[in-house]
C-alpha atoms as a PDB file:
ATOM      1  CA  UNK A   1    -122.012   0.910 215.838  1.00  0.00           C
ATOM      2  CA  UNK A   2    -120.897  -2.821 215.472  1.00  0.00           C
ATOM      3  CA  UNK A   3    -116.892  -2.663 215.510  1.00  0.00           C
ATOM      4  CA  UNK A   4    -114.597  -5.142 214.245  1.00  0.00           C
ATOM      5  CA  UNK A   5    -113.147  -6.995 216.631  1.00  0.00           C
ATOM      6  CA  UNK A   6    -109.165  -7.035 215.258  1.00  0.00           C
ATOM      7  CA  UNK A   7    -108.348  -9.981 217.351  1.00  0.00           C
ATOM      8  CA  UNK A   8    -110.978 -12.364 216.062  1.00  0.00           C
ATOM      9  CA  UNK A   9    -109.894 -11.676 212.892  1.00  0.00           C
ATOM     10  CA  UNK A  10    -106.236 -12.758 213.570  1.00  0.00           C
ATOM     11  CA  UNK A  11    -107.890 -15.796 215.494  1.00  0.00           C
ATOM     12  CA  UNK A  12    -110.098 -17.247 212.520  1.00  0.00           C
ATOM     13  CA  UNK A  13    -106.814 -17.401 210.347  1.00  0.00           C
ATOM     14  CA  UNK A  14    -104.900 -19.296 213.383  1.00  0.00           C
ATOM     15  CA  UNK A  15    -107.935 -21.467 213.362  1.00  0.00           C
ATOM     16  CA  UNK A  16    -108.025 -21.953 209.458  1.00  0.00           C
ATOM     17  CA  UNK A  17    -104.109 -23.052 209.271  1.00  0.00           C
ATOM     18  CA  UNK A  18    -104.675 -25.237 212.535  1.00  0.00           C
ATOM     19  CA  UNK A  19    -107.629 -26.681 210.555  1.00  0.00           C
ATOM     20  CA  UNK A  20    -105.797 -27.258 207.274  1.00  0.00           C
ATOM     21  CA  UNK A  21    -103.510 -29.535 209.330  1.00  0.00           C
ATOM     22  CA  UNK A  22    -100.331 -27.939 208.004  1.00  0.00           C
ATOM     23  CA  UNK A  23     -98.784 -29.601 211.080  1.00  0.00           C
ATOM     24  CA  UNK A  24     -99.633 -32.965 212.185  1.00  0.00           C
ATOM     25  CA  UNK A  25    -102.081 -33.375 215.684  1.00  0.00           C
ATOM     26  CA  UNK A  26     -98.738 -35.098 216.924  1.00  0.00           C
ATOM     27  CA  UNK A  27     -96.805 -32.179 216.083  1.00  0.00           C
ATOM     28  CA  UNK A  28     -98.508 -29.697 217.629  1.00  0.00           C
ATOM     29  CA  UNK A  29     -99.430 -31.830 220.686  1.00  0.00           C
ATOM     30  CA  UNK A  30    -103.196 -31.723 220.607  1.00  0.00           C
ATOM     31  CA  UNK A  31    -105.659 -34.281 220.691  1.00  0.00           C
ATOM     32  CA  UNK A  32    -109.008 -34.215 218.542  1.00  0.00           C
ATOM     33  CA  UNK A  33    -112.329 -34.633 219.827  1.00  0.00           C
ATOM     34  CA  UNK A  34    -116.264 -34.773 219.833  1.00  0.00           C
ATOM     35  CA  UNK A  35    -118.427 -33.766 221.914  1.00  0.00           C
ATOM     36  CA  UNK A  36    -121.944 -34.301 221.758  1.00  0.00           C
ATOM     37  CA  UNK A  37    -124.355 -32.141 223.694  1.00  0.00           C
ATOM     38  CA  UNK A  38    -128.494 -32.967 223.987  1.00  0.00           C
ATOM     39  CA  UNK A  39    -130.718 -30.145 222.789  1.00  0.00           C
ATOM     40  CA  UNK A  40    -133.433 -28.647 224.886  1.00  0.00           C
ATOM     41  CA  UNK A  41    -135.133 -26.067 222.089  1.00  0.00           C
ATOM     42  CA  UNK A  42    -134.216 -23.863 224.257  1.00  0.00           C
ATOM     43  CA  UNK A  43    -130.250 -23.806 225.606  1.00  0.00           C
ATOM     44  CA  UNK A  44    -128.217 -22.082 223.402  1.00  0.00           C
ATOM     45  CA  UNK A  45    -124.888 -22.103 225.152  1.00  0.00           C
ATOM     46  CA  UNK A  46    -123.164 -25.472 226.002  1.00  0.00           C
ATOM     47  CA  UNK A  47    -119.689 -25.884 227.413  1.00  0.00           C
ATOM     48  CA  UNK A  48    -116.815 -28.075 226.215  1.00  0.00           C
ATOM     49  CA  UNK A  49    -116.625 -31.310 228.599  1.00  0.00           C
ATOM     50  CA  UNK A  50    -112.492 -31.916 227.500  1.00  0.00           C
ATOM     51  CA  UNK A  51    -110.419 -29.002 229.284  1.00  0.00           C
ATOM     52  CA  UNK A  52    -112.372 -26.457 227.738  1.00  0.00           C
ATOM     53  CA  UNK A  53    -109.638 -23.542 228.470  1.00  0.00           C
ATOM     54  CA  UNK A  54    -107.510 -25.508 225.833  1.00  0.00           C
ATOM     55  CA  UNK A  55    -109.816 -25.964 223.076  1.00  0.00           C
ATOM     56  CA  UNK A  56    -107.106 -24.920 220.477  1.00  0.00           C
ATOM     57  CA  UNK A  57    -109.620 -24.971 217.552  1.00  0.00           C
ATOM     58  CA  UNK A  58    -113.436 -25.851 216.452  1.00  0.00           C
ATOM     59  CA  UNK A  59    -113.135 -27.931 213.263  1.00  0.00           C
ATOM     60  CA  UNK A  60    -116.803 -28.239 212.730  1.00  0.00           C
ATOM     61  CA  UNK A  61    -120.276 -28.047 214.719  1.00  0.00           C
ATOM     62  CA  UNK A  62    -123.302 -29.574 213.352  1.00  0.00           C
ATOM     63  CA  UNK A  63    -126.868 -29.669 214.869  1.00  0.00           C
ATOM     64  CA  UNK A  64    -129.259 -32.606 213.761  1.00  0.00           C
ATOM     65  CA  UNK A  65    -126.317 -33.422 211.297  1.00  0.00           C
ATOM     66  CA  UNK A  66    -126.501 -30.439 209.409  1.00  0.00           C
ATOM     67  CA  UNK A  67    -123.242 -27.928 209.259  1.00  0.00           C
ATOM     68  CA  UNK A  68    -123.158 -24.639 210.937  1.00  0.00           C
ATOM     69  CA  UNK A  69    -121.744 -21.871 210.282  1.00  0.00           C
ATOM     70  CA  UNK A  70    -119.719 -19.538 212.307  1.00  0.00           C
ATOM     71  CA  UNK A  71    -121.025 -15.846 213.331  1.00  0.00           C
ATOM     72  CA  UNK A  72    -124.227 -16.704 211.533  1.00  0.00           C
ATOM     73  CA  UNK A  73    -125.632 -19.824 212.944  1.00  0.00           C
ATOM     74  CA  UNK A  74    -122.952 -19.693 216.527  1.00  0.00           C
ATOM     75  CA  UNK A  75    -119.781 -18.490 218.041  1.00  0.00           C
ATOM     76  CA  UNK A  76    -117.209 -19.497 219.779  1.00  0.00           C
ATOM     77  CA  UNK A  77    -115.534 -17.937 222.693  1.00  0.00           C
ATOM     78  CA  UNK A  78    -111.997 -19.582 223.368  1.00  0.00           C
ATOM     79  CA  UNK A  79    -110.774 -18.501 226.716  1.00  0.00           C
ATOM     80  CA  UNK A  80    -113.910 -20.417 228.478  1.00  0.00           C
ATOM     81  CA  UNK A  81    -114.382 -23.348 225.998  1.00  0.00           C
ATOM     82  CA  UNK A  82    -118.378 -21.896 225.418  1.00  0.00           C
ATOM     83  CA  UNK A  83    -120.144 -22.282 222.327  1.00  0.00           C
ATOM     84  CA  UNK A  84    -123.323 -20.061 221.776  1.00  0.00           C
ATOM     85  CA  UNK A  85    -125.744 -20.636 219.236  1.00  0.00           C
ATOM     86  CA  UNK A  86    -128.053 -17.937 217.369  1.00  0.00           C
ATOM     87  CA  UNK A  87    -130.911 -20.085 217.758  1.00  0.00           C
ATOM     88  CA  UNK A  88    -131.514 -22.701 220.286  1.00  0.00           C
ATOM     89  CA  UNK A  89    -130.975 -26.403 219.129  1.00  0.00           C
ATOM     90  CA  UNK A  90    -133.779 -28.297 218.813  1.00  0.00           C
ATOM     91  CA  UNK A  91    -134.867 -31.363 221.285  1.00  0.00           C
ATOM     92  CA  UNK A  92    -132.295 -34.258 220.871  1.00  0.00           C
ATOM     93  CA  UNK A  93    -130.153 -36.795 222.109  1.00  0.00           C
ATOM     94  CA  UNK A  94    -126.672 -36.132 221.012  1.00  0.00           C
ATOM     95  CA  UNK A  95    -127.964 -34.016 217.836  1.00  0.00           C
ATOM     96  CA  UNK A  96    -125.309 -31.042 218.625  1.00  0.00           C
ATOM     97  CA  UNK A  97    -122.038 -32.109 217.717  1.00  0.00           C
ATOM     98  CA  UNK A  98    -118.340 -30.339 218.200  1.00  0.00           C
ATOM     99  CA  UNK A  99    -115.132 -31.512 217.052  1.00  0.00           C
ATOM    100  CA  UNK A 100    -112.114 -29.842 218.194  1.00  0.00           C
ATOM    101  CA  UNK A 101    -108.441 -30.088 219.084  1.00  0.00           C
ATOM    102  CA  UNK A 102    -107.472 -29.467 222.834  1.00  0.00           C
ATOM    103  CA  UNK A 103    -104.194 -29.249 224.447  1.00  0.00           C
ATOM    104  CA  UNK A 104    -102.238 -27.238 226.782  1.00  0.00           C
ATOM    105  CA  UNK A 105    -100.010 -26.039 224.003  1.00  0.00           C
ATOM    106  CA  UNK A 106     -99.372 -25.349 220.083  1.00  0.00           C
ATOM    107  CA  UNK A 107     -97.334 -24.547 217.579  1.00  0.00           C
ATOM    108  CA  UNK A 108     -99.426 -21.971 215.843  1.00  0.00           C
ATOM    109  CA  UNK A 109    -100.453 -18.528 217.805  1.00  0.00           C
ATOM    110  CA  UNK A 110    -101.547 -14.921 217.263  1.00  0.00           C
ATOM    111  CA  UNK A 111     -98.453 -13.549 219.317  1.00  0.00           C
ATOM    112  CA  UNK A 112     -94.524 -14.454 217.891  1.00  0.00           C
ATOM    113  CA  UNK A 113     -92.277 -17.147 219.811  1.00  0.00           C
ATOM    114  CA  UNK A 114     -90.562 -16.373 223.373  1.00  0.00           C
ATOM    115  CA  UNK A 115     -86.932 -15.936 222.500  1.00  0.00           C
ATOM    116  CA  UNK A 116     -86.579 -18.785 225.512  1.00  0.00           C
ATOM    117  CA  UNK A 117     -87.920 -21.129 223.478  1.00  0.00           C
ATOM    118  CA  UNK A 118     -85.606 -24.383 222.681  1.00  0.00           C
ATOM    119  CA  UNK A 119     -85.019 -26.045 219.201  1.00  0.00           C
ATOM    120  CA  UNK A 120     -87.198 -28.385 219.986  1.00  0.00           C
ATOM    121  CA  UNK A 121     -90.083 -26.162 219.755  1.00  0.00           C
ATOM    122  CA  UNK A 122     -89.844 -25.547 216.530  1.00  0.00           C
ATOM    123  CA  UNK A 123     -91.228 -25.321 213.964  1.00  0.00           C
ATOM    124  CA  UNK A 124     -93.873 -22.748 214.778  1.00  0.00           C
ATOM    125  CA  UNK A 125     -96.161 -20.275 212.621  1.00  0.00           C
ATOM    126  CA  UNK A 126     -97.557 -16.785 214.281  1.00  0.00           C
ATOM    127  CA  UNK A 127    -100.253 -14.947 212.510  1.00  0.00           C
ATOM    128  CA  UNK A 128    -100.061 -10.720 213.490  1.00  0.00           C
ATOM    129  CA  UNK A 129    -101.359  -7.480 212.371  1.00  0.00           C
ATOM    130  CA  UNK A 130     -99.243  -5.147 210.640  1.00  0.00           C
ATOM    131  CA  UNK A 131    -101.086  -2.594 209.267  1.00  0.00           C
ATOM    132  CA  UNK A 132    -104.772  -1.438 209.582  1.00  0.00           C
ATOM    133  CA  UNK A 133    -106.854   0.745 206.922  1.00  0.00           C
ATOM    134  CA  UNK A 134    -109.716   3.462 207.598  1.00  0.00           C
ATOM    135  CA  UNK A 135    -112.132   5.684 205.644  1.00  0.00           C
ATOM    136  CA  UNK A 136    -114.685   8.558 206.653  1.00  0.00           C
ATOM    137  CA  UNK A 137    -118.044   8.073 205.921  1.00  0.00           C
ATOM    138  CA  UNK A 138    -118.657  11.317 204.831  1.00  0.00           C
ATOM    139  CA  UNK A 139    -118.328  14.701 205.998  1.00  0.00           C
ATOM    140  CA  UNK A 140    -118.559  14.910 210.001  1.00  0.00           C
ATOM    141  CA  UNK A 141    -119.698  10.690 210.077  1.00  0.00           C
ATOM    142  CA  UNK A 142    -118.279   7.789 211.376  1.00  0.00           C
ATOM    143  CA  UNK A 143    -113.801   6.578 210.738  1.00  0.00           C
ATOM    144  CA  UNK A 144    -114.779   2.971 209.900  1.00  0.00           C
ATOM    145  CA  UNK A 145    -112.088   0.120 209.570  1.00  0.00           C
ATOM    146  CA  UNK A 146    -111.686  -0.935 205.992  1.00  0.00           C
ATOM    147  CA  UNK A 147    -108.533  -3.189 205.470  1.00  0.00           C
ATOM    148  CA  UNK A 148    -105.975  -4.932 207.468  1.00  0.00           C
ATOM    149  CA  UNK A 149    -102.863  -6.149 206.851  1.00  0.00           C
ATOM    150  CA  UNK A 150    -101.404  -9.353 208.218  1.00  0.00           C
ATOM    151  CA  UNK A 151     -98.101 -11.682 208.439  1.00  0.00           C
ATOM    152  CA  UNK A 152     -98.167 -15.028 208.674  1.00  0.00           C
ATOM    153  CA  UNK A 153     -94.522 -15.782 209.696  1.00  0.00           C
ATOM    154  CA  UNK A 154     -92.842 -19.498 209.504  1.00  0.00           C
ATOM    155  CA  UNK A 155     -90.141 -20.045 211.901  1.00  0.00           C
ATOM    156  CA  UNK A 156     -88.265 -23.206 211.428  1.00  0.00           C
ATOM    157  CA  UNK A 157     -85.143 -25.357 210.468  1.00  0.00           C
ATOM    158  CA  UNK A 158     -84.069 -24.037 207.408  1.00  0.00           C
ATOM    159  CA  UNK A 159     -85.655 -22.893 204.447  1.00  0.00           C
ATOM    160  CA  UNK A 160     -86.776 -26.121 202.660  1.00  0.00           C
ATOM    161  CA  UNK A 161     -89.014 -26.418 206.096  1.00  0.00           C
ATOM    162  CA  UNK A 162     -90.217 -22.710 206.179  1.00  0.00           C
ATOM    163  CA  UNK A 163     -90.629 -22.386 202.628  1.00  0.00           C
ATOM    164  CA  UNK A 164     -92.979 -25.799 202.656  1.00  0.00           C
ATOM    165  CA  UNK A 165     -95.162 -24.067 205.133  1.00  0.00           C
ATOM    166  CA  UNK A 166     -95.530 -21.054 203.993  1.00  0.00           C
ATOM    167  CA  UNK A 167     -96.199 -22.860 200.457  1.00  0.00           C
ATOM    168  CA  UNK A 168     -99.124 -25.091 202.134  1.00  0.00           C
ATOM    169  CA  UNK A 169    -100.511 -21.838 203.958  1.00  0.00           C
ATOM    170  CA  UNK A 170    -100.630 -19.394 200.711  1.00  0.00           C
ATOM    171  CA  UNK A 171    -102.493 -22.378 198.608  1.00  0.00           C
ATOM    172  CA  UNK A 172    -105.031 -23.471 201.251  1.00  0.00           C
ATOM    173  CA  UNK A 173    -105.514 -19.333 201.559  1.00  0.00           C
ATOM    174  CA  UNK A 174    -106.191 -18.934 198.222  1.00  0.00           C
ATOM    175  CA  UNK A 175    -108.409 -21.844 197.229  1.00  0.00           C
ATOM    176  CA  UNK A 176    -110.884 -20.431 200.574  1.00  0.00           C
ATOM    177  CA  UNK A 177    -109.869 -16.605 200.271  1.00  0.00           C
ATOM    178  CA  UNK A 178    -113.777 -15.605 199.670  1.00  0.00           C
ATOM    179  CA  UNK A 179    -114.936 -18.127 202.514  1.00  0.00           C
ATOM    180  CA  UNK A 180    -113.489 -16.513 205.681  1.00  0.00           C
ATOM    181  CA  UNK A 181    -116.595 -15.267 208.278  1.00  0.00           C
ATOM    182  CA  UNK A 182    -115.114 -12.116 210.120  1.00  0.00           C
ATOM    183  CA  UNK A 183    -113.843 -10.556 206.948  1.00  0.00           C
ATOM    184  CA  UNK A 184    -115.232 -10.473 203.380  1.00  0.00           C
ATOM    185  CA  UNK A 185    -111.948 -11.924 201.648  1.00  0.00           C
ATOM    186  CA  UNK A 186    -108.478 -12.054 201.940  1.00  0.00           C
ATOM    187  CA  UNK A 187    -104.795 -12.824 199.431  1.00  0.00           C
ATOM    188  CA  UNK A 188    -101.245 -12.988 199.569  1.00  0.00           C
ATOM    189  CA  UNK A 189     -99.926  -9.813 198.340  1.00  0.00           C
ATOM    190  CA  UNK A 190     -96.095 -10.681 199.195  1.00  0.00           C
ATOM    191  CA  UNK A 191     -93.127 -12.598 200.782  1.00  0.00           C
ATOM    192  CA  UNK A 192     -90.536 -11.473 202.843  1.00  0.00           C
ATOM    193  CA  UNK A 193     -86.982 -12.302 203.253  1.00  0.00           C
ATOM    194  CA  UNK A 194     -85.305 -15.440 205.060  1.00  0.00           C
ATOM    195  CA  UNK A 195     -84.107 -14.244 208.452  1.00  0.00           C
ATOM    196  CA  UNK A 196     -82.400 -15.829 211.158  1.00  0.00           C
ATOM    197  CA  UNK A 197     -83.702 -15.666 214.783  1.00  0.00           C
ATOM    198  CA  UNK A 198     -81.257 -14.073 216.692  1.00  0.00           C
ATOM    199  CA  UNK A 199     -80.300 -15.881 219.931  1.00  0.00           C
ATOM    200  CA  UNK A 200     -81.064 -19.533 218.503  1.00  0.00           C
ATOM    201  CA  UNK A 201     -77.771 -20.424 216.505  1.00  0.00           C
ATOM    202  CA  UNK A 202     -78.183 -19.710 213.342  1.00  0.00           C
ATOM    203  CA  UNK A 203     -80.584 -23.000 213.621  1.00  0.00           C
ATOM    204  CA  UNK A 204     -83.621 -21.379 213.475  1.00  0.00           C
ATOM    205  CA  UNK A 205     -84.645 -19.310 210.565  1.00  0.00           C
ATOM    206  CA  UNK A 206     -88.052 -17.860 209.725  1.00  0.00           C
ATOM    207  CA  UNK A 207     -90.066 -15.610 206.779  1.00  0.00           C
ATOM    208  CA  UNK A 208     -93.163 -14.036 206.572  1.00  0.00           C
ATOM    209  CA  UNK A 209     -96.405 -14.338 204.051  1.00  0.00           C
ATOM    210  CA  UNK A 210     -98.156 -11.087 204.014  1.00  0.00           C
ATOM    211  CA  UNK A 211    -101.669 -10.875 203.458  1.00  0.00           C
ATOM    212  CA  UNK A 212    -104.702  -7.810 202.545  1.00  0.00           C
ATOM    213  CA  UNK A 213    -107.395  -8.167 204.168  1.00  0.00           C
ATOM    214  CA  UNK A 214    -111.350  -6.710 203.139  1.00  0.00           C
ATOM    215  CA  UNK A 215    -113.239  -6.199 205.649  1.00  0.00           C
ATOM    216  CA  UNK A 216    -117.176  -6.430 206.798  1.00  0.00           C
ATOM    217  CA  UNK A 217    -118.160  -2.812 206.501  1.00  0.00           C
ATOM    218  CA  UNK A 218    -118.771  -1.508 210.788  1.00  0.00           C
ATOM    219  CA  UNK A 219    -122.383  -0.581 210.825  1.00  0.00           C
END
């Protein structure tokens, strides 16, 4: 049985708000890039040449100039910096192309802000799981994953700022909620309330989107 990897879910919607450029490059610290690979017809994996531990996020591949797509035409592995592609490009000079941000930090992550951090860090977004969904298929089968539930929580200084975010986030989320790759579709079902982060003055304040999630059935 194929099982959803939780993680890469979380991941793709880091990716998406990195990629909607709700903060500025300069903001978040990163610098954008292309790389372009040669294909053999038969190499499938290449390797990114610009610190490829901090690739931060793929904004687009293309092969002979033509989009692909993630999971169905490659994927993406960030902890080595490795694309892999379904199907070997074909023969070319500089006909596999990758554009991506790289840097050895960010301002949006799966995983919520160290309460070291100083105000100069902010602001910052965190995308996390909160709930998870399953169902039986039938008597005696297989407890497959159905839904998820997930925050997208806005930390920042004051609520003008965090609401702004959050505002950008929820729109770009649902003009593309059907076009997500690791998940069939996904939409705000609520807000929560403004909160201040305890230990950072009263300066730092932060709310959360929540979001349902549909999965891809596990086969």
């Amino acid at each position: 049985m194929t099982k959803i990897d939780t993680y890469k879910v979380l991941e793709e919607i880091a990716v998406f708000i990195k990629n909607q450029n709700v903060f500025t490059i300069t903001v978040r610290g990163v610098t954008t890039v292309t790389d372009e690979f040669n294909g053999t017809g038969s190499l499938k994996t290449f390797t990114m040449t610009t610190s490829p531990t901090n690739v931060r996020n793929v904004r687009s591949v293309t092969v002979g100039g033509v989009a692909q797509t993630l999971l169905t035409e490659y994927t993406f592995d960030y902890l080595t910096g490795i694309i892999t592609f379904t199907t070997a490009p074909g023969t070319g000079t500089n006909n596999v192309d990758v554009q991506y941000d790289y840097g050895t930090s960010d301002k949006i992550y799966t995983d919520f802000p160290r309460a070291d951090l100083q105000l100069k860090s902010y602001p910052r977004i965190s995308v996390g799981m909160i709930t998870s969904e399953s169902s039986e298929r039938g008597l005696n089968a297989d407890i497959i994953l159905t839904n998820l539930t997930v925050e997208i929580k806005a930390f920042g200084k004051g609520i003008n700022e965090v609401d702004g975010l959050l505002k950008t986030i929820r729109d770009a989320i649902i003009d593309n909620k059907k076009k997500f790759n690791y998940f069939k579709f996904i939409s705000p079902i609520g807000m929560g309330p403004l909160n201040p982060e305890a230990g950072r003055a009263q300066e730092v304040v932060s709310r959360n989107l929540d979001l349902r999630i549909l999965l891809q059935p596990e086969s």
